[in-house]
Protein backbone atom coordinates (compact mmCIF):
# COMPACT_ATOMS: atom_id res chain seq x y z
CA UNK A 1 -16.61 17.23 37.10
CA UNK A 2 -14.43 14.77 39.04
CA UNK A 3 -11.01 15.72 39.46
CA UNK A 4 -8.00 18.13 41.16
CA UNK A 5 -7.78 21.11 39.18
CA UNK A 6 -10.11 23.18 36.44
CA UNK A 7 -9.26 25.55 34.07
CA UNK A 8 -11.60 27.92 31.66
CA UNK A 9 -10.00 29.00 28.57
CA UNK A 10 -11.56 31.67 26.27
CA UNK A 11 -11.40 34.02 23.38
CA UNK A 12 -10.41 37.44 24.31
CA UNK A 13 -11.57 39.30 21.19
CA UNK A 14 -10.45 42.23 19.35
CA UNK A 15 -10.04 45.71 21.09
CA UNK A 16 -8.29 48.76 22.38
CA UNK A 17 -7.11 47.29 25.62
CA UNK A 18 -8.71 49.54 27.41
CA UNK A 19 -11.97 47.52 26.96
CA UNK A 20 -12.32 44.07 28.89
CA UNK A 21 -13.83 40.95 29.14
CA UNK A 22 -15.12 40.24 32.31
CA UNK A 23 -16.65 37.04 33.98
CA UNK A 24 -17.22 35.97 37.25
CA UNK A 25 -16.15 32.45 38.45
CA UNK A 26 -17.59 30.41 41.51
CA UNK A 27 -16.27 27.02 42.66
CA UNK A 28 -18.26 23.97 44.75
CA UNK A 29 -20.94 27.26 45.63
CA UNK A 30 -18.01 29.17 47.10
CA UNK A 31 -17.73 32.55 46.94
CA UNK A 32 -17.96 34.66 43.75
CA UNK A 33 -14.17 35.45 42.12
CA UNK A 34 -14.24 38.31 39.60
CA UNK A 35 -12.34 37.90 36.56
CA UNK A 36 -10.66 40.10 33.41
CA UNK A 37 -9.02 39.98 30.63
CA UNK A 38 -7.49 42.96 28.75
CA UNK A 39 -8.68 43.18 24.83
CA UNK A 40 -6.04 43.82 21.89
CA UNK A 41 -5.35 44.39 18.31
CA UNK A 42 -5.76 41.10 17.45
CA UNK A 43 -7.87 37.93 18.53
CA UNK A 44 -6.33 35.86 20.72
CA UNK A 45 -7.25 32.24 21.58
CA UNK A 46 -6.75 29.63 23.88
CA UNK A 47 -6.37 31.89 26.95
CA UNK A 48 -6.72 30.74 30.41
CA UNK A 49 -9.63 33.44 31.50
CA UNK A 50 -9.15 31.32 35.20
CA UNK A 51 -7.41 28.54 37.21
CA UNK A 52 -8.78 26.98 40.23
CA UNK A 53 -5.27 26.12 41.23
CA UNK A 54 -5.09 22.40 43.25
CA UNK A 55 -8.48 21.00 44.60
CA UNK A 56 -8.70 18.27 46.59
CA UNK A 57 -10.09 15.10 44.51
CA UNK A 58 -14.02 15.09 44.57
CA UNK A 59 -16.94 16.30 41.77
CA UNK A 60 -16.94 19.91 41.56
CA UNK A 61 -19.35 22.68 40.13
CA UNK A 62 -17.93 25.22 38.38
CA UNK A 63 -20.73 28.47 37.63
CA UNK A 64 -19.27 30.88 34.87
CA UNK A 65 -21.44 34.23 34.80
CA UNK A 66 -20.57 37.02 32.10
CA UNK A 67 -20.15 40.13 33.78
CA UNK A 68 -19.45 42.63 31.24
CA UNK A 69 -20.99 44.33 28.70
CA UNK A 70 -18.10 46.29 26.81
CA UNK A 71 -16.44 42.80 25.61
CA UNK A 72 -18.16 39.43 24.85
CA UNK A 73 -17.35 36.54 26.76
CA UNK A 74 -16.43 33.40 24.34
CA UNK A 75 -15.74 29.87 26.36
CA UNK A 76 -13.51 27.79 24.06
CA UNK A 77 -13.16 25.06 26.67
CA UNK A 78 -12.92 23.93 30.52
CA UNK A 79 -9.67 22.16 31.44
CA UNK A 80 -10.30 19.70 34.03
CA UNK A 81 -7.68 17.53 35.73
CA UNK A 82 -9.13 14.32 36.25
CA UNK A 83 -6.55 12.09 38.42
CA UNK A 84 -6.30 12.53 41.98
CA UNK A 85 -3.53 13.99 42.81
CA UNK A 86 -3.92 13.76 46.82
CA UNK A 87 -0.86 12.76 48.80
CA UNK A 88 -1.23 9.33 49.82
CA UNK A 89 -1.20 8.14 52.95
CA UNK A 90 0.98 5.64 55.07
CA UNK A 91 -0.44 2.49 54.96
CA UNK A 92 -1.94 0.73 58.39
CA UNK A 93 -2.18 -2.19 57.21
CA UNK A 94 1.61 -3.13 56.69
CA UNK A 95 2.46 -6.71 56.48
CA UNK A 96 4.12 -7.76 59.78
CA UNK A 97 7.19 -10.25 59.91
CA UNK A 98 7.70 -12.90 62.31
CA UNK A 99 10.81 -15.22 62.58
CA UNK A 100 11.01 -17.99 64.45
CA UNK A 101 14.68 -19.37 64.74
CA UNK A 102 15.35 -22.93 66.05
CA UNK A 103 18.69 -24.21 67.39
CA UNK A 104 18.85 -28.23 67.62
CA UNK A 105 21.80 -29.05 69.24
CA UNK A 106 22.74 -32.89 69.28
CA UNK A 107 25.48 -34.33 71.77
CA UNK A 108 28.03 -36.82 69.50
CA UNK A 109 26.98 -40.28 69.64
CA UNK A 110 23.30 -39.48 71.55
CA UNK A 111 19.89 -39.87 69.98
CA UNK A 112 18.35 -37.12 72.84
CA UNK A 113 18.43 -33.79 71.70
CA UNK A 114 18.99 -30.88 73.71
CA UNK A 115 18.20 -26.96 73.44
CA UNK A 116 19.75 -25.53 76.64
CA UNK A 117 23.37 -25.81 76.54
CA UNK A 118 25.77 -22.53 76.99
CA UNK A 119 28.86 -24.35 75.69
CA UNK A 120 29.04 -26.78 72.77
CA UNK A 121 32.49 -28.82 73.37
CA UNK A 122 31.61 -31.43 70.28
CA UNK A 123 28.59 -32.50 68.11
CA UNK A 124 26.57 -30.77 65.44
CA UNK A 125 24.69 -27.33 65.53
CA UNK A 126 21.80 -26.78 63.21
CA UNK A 127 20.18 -23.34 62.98
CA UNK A 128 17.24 -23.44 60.54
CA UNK A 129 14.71 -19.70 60.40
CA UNK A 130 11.54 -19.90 59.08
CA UNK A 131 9.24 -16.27 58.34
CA UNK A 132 5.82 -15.92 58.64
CA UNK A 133 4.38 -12.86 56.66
CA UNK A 134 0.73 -11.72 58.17
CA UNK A 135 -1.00 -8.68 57.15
């Protein structure tokens, strides 16, 4: 199963409470997780028997194994949370952002322009920006 989370839900069946259903539950070949649930006066169904809690996002094995013998063990279904649910992360690749800014500066009644002048007594100033946007 591919996915973040599983779930296996049963049918605990009739009993004194004292009697139990019993399972064992193993995850990706990990290590073997004994499970119970109580039995009572009446049938009850849909109950989550186990929950693997969050997994990372990958294909997983789940291995059910009845382990009792006072109780039966009846699987209604297994839950499985198929998004991925991983925190994602920053981004390396961010666009970066260039700007380029030209002054033109143009003394009154000349045709030469000039870019290096700390003091502008008369005459036009034009500022124009232009952005370049790489990733």
């Amino acid at each position: 199963m591919l996915g973040s989370r599983v779930a296996i839900i049963c049918t605990i069946p009739t009993g004194d409470s004292v009697v139990r259903t019993r399972a064992t539950v193993s995850i990706d070949n990990g290590a073997t997780i004994p499970v119970s649930h109580a039995t009572t006066g009446p049938v009850q169904y849909q109950v989550v028997l186990w929950d693997s809690g969050p997994l990372p996002f990958a294909s997983h094995l789940v291995t059910l194994t009845n382990a009792g013998t006072e109780a039966y063990l009846r699987l209604d279904r297994i839950d499985y949370d198929p998004t991925d649910n991983t925190p994602s992360k920053p981004s390396d690749t961010s666009p970066t952002t260039t700007t380029v800014l030209t002054t033109t500066v143009q003394q009154p009644g000349s045709s030469q322009v000039s870019s290096e002048s700390s003091s502008i007594p008369r005459g036009s100033v034009t500022t124009s920006s232009e952005q370049d946007v790489s990733s």
